[in-house]
Protein backbone atom coordinates (compact mmCIF):
# COMPACT_ATOMS: atom_id res chain seq x y z
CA UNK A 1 59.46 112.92 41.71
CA UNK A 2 60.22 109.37 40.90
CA UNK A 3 56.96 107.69 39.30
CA UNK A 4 56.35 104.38 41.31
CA UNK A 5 54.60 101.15 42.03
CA UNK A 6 53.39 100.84 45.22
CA UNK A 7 52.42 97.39 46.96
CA UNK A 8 49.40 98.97 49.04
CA UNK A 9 47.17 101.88 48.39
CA UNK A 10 47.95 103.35 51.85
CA UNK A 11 51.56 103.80 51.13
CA UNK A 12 51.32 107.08 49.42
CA UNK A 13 48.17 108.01 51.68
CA UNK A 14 47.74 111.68 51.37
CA UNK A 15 46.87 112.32 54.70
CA UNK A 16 49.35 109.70 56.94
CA UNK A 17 48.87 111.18 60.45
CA UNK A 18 45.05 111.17 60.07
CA UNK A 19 45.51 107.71 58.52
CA UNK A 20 46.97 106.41 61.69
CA UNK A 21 45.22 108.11 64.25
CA UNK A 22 42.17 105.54 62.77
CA UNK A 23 44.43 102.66 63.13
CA UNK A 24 45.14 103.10 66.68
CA UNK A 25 41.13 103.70 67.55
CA UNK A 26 40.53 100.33 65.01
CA UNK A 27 43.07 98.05 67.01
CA UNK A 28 41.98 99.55 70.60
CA UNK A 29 38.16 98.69 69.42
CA UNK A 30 39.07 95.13 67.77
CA UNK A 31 41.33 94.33 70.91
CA UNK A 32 39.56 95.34 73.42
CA UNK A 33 36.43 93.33 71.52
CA UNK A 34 38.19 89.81 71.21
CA UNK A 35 41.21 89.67 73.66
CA UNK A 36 41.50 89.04 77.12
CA UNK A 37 44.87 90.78 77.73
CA UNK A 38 44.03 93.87 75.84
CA UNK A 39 40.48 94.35 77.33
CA UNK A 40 42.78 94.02 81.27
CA UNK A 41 44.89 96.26 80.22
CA UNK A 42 42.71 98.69 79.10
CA UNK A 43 40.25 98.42 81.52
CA UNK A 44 43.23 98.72 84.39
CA UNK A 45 44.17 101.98 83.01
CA UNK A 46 40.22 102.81 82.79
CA UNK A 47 40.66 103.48 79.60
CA UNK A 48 37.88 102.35 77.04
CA UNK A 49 37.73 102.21 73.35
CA UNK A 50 35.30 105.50 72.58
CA UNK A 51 38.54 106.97 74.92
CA UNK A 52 40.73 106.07 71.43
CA UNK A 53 40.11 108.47 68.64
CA UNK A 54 44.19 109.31 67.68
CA UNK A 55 47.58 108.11 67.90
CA UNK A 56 48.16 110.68 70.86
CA UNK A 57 45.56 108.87 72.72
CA UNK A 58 47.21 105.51 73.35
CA UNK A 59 49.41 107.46 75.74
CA UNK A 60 47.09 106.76 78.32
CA UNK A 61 47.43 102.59 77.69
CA UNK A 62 50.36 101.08 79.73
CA UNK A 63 53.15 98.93 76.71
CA UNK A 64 53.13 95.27 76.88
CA UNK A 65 56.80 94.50 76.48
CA UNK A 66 57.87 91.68 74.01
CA UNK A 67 60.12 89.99 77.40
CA UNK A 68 56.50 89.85 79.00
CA UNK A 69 55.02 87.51 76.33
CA UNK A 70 56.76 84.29 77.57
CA UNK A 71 55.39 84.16 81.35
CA UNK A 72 52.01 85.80 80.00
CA UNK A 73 51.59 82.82 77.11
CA UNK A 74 52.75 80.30 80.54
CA UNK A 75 49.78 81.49 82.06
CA UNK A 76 47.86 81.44 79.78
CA UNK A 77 49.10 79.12 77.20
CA UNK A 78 49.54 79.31 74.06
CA UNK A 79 49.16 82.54 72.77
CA UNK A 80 48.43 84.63 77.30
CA UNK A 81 44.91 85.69 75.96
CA UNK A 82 46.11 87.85 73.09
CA UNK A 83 44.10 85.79 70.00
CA UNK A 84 41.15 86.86 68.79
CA UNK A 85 39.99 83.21 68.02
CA UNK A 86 40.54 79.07 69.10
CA UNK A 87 43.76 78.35 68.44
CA UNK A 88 42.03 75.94 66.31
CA UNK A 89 41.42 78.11 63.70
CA UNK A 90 44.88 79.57 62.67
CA UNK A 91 46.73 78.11 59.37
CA UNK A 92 49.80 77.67 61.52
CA UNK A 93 51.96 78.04 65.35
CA UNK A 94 55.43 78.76 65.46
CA UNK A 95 57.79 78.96 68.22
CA UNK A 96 60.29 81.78 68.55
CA UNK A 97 63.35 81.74 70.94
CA UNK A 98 62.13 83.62 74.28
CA UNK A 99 60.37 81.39 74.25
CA UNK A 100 57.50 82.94 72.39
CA UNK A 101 54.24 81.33 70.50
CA UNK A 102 53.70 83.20 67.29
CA UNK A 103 49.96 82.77 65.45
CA UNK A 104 49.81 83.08 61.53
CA UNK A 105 45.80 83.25 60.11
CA UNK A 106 44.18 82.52 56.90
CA UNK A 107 44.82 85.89 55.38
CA UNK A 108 47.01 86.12 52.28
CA UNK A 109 50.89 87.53 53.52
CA UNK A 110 49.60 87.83 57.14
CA UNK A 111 52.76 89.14 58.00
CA UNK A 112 52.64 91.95 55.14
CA UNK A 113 55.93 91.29 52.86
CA UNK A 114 54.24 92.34 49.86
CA UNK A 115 54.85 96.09 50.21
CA UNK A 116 58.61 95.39 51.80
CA UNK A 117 59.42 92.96 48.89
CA UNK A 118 57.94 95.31 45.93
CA UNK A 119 59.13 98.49 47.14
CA UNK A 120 63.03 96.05 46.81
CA UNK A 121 61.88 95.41 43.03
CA UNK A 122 61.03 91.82 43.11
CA UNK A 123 57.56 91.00 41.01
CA UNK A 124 56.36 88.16 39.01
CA UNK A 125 58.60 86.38 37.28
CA UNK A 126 61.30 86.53 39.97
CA UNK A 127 62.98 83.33 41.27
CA UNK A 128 64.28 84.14 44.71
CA UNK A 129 66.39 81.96 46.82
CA UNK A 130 65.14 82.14 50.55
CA UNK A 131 67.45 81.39 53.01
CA UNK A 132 64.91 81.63 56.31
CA UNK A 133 64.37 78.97 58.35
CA UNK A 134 61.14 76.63 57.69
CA UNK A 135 61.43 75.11 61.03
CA UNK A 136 59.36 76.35 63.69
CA UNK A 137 60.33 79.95 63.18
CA UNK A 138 57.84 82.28 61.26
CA UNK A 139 60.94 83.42 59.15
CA UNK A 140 61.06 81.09 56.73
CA UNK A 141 57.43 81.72 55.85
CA UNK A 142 56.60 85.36 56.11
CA UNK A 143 58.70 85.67 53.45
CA UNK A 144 57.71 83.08 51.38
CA UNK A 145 54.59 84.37 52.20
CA UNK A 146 55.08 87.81 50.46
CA UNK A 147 56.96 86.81 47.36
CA UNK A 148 54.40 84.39 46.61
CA UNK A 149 51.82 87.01 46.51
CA UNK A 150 54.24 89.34 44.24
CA UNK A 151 54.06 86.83 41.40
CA UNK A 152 57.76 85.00 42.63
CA UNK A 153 58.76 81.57 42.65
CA UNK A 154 60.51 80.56 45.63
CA UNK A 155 63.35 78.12 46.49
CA UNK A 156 63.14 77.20 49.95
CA UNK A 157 66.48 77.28 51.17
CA UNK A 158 66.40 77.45 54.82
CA UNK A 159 69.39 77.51 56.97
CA UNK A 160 73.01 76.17 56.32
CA UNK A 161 74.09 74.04 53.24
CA UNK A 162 75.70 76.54 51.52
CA UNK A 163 77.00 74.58 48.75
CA UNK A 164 73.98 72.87 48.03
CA UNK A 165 71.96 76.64 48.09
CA UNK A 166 74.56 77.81 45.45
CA UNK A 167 74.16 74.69 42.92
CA UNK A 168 69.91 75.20 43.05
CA UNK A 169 70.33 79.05 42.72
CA UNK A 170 72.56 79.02 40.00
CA UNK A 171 70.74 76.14 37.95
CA UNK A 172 67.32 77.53 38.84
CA UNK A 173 68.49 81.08 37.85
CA UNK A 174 67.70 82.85 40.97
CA UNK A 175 67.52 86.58 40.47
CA UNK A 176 66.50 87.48 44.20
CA UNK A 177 67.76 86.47 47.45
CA UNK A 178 65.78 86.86 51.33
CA UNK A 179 67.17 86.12 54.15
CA UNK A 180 70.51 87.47 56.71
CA UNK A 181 72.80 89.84 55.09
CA UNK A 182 75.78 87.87 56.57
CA UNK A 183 74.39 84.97 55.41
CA UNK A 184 73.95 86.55 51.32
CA UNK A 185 77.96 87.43 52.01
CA UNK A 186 78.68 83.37 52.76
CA UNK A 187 76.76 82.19 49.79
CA UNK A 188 78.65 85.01 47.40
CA UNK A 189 81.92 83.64 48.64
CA UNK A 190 81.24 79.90 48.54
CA UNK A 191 80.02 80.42 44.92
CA UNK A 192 83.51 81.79 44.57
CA UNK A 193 85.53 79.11 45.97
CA UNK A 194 83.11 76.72 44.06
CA UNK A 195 83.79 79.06 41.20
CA UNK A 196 80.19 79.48 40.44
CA UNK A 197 78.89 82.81 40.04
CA UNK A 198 75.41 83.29 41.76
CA UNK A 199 72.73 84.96 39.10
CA UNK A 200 71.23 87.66 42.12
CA UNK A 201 70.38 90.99 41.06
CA UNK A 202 68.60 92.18 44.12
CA UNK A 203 68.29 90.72 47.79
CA UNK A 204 65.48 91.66 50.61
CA UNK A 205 67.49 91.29 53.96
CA UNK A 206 66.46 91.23 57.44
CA UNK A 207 66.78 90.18 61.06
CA UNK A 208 70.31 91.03 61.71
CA UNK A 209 72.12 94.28 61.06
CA UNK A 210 73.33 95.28 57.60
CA UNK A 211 76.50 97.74 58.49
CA UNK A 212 77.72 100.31 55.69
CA UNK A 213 81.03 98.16 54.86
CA UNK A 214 79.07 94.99 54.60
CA UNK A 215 76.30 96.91 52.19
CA UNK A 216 78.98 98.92 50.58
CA UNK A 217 80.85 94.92 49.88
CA UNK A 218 77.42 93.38 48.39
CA UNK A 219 76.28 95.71 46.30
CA UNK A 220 79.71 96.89 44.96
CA UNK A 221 81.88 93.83 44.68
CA UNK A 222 79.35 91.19 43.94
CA UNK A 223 76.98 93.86 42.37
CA UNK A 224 73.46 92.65 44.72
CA UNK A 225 71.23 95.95 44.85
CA UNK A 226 70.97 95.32 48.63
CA UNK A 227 67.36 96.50 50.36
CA UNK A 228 66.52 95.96 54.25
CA UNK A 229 63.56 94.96 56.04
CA UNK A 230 62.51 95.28 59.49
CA UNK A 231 59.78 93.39 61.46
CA UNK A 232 59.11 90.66 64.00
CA UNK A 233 56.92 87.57 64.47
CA UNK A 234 54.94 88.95 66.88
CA UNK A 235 53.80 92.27 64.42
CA UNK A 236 54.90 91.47 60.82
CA UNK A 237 56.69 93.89 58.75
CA UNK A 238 57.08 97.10 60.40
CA UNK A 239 59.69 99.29 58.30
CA UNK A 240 60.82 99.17 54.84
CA UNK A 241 63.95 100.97 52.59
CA UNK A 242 62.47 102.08 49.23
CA UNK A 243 65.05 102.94 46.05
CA UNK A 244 66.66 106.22 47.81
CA UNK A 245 67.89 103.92 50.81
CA UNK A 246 67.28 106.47 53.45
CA UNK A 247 65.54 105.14 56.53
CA UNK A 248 62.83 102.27 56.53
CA UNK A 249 59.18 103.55 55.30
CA UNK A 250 56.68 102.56 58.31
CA UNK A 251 54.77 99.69 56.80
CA UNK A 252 50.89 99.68 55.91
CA UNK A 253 48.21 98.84 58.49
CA UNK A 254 50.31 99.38 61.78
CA UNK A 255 50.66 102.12 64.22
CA UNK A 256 54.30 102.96 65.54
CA UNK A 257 55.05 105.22 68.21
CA UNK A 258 58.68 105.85 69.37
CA UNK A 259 59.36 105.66 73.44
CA UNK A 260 62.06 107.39 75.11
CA UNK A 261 63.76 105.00 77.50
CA UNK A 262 62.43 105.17 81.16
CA UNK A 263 59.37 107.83 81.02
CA UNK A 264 57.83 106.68 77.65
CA UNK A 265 57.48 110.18 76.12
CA UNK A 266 56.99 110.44 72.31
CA UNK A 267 60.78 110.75 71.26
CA UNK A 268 61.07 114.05 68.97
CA UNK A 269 62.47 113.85 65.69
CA UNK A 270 65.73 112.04 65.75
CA UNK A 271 65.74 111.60 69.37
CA UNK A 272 65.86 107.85 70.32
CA UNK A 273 63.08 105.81 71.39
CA UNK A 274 61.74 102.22 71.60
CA UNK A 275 59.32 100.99 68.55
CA UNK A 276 56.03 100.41 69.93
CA UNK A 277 53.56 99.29 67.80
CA UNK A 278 49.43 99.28 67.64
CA UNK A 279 48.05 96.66 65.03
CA UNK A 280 44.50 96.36 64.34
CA UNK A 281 45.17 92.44 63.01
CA UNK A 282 41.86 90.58 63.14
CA UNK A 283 43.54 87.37 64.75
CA UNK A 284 46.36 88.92 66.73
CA UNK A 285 45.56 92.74 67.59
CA UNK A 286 48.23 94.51 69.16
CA UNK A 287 47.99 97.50 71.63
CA UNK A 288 51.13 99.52 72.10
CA UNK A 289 53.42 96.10 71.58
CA UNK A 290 57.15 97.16 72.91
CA UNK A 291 59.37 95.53 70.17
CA UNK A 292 62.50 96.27 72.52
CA UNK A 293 64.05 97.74 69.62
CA UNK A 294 65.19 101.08 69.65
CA UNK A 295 64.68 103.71 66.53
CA UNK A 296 64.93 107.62 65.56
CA UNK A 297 62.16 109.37 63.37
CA UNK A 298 62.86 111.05 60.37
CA UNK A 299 59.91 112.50 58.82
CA UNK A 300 61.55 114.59 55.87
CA UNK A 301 59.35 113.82 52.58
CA UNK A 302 60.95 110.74 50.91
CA UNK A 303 61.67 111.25 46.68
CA UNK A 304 60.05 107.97 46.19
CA UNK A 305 56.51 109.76 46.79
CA UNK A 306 55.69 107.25 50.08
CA UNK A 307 54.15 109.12 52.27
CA UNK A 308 54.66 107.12 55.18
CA UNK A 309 56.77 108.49 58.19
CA UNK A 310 60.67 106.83 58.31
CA UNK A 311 62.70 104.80 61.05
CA UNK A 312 65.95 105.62 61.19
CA UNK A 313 67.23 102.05 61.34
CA UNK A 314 67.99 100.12 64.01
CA UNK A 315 70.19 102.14 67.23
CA UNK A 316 70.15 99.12 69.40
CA UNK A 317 67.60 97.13 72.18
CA UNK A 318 66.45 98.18 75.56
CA UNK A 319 64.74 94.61 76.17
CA UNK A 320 66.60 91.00 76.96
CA UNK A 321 66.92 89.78 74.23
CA UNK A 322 69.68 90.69 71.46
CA UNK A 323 69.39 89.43 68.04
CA UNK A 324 72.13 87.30 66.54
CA UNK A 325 72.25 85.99 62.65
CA UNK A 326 68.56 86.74 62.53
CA UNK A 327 67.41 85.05 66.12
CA UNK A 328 67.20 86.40 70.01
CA UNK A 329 69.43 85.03 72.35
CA UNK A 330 67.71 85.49 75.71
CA UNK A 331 69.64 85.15 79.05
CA UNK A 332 66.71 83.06 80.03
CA UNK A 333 67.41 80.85 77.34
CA UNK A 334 71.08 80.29 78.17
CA UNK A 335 70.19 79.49 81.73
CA UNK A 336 67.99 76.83 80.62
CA UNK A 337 71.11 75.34 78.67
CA UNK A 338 73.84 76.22 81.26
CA UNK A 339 72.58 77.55 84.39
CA UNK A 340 72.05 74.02 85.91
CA UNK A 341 75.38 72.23 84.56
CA UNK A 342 77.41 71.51 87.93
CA UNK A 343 80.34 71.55 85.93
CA UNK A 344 80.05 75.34 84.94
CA UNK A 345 80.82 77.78 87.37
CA UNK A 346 79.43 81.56 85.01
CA UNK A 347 78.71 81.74 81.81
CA UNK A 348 78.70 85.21 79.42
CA UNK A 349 77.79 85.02 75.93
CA UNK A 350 79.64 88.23 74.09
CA UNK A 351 78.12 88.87 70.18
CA UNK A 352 80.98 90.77 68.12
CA UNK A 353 81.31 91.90 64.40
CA UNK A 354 83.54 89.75 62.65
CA UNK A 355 85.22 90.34 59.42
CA UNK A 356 82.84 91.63 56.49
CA UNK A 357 80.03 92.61 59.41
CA UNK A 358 79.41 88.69 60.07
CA UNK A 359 78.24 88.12 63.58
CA UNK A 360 80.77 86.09 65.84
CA UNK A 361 78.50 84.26 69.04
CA UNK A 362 80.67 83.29 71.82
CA UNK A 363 79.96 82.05 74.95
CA UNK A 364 83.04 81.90 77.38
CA UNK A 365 82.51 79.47 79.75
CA UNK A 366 83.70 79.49 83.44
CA UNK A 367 84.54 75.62 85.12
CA UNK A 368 83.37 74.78 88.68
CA UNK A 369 86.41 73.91 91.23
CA UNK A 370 87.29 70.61 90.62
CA UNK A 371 85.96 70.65 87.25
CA UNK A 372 87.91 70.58 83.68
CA UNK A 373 86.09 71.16 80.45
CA UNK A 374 88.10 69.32 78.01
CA UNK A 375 86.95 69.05 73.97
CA UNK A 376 84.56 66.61 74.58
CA UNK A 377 82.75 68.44 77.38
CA UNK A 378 82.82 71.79 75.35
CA UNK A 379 81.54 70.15 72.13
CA UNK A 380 78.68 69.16 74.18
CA UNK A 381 78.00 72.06 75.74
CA UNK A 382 77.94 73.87 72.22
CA UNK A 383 75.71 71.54 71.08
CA UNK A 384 73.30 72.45 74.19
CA UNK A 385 73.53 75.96 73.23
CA UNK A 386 72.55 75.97 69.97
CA UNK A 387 69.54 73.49 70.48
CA UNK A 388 68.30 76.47 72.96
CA UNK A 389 69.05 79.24 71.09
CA UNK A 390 69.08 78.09 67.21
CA UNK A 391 72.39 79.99 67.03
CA UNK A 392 75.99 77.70 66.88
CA UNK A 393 78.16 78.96 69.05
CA UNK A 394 82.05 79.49 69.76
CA UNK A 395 82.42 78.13 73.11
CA UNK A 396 85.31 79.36 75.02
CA UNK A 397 86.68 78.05 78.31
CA UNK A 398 88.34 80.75 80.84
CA UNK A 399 90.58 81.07 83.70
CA UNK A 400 88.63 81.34 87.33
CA UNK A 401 87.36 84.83 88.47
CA UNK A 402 87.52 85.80 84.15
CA UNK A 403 83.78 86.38 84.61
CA UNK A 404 82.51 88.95 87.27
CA UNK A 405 79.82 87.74 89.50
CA UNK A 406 78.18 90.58 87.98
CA UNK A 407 79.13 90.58 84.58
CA UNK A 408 76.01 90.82 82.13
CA UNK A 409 75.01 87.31 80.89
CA UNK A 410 74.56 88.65 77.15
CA UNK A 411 77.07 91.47 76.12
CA UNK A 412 76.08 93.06 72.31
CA UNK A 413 79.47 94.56 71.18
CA UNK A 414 78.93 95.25 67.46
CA UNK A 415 79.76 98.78 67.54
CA UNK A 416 78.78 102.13 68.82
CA UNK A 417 75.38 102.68 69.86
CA UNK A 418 74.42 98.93 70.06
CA UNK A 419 76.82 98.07 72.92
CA UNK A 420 74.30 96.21 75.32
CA UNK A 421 74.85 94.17 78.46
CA UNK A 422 71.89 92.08 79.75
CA UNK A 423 72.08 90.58 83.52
């Protein structure tokens, strides 16, 4: 066995199931203690905290689905009675597309990089260009975040201005890169064009897929040792590839269960099921938290000596949203930019895998009778789109009747088993 370092104690736990089963009863106890929502919940499925002693007993707590947050933090704004404290006392509020309020505390890497970005080999020393966005978003952040505590300096990239993130890698001497893996592929081939060659060694990437030909292209043309990341705003890191590269260790001090699909069994191993995760978090506790996302288990003993269970990667979403370049585009969202435009008749937006595994967002665009959408009006209604869901588009007018009357309003065609239609 592989002798390694380890960015939490709990990672190579020697007893992970009992480990977890005191998790759940910790974030029932703290929830149910400081939270409105959780202590509702509970109390509506008379369940109570001494009720909580193992993993197998949150069966008996209905999930909270992540599409619920946005009319639960309306009614009860900002956070729908889900902080532990004032809003007053965090260290910062985001906004995620949903719309959704995110929380960060005081802690140190509140969002729990550390592990994600050590087990990827990044440590003190590092310089690492991150390409997450600053701007309301978490992304930007958590990351920072978690390098910071490794030791790592960090250039702040953020999103877009490529050129300009090439010249500052290259004369800082980044070794390390976080952010999309389609956006790593646009800076390796600007530097090209610019003929620059980009110093990475190693990248973290996250919050969009990472297919085999676009891995296989990174790490063996432009020689990046490539790792992946899962997590969300809402929960932090949840899953994490060590060196073998064989499914995403479950990340310390969270609780996932998997959920088949309509009766919210446990799925068995390698049987599909929604992440759901239980998070004893002293400012945001989470009690069986539906992610939307859909995983497999595989629990074979991993070489790198984590002892941690594995997700399987990511199969596809059973919620509304669908993630694009690292952001959810909700069909609530695009009616807020479209759905009142007299001018527009239907509207579909279709994701796609473009060349190198780059995601391609268009939205085809039906005009009312009467109405023509010429390159002015189009521009303009790209420009709406991406102000409401942080993603640029590729608008695309179409003929009359092009666009069922029941057509889903957000169609996810990147491949087998993460075809989605939303209506």
């Amino acid at each position: 066995m592989k002798e390694v370092l380890f960015g939490s104690p709990y990672e190579a736990h020697p007893d992970w199931p009992a480990f977890q089963d005191r998790l759940a009863a910790e974030a029932v106890s703290v929830g149910y203690t400081n939270t409105y929502e959780i202590r509702k919940r509970l109390a509506g499925a008379r369940v109570w905290p001494h009720h909580v002693k193992s993993v197998a007993d949150l069966g008996a707590i209905p999930v909270l689905a992540k599409d619920d947050l946005p009319d639960l933090q309306a009614a009860r704004p900002p956070f729908g009675g889900l902080l532990s404290y004032r809003a007053g006392t965090l260290r910062r509020i985001y906004r995620s597309p949903g719309p959704i309020n995110d929380p960060q505390g005081d802690r140190e890497d509140f969002w729990r990089v550390a592990p994600a970005a050590s087990a990827a080999g990044f440590g003190a020393g590092d310089i690492v260009l991150n390409s997450f966005s600053y701007h309301l978003t978490p992304g930007g952040l958590m990351l920072d975040a978690g390098l910071r505590k490794l030791g790592c300096t960090v250039i702040p990239g953020g999103v877009g201005n490529s050129a300009a993130q090439v010249e500052i890698a290259c004369a800082a001497g980044a070794t390390g890169y976080t952010g999309t893996p389609q956006f790593l592929l646009t800076l390796l081939e600007r530097a090209v064009e610019m003929e620059r060659r980009l110093p990475f060694r190693r990248a973290l990437v996250t919050g969009a897929p990472l297919p085999p030909e676009l891995r296989a292209r990174l790490e063996y043309e432009f020689r990046v040792d490539v790792y992946q990341s899962y997590g969300t705003a809402d929960a932090g890191t949840l899953g994490y590839e060590c060196p073998e590269k064989n499914g995403w260790h479950v990340a310390p001090e969270i609780v996932i269960e998997l959920l088949v699909p309509g009766d919210d069994r446990p799925a068995a191993d390698g049987e599909v099921g929604q992440v759901v995760v239980t998070s004893p978090n002293e400012i945001y506790p989470l009690v069986r938290f539906g992610t939307g996302d859909l995983s497999a288990w595989n629990r074979e003993p991993c070489r790198c000596g984590r002892t941690s269970h594995r997700l399987a990667g990511f199969l596809g979403r059973v919620g509304e949203g669908v993630k694009v370049k690292g952001m959810f585009v909700h069909p609530r969202e695009l009616a807020g930019a479209l759905g009142d435009d007299p001018a527009v008749a239907r509207y579909q937006a279709v994701v796609t895998e473009g060349a190198g595994g780059v995601d391609v967002f268009t939205v085809r665009v039906e005009a009312a009778p009467g109405c023509e959408l010429g390159d002015g009006e189009v521009a303009a209604l790209g420009a709406r789109i991406r102000e409401a869901v942080k993603v640029r588009p590729v608008v695309e007018v179409v003929g009359a009747g092009e666009i069922a009357p029941d057509a889903g309003v957000v169609v996810d065609g990147r491949g087998l088993g993460r075809r989605r239609d939303v209506k």
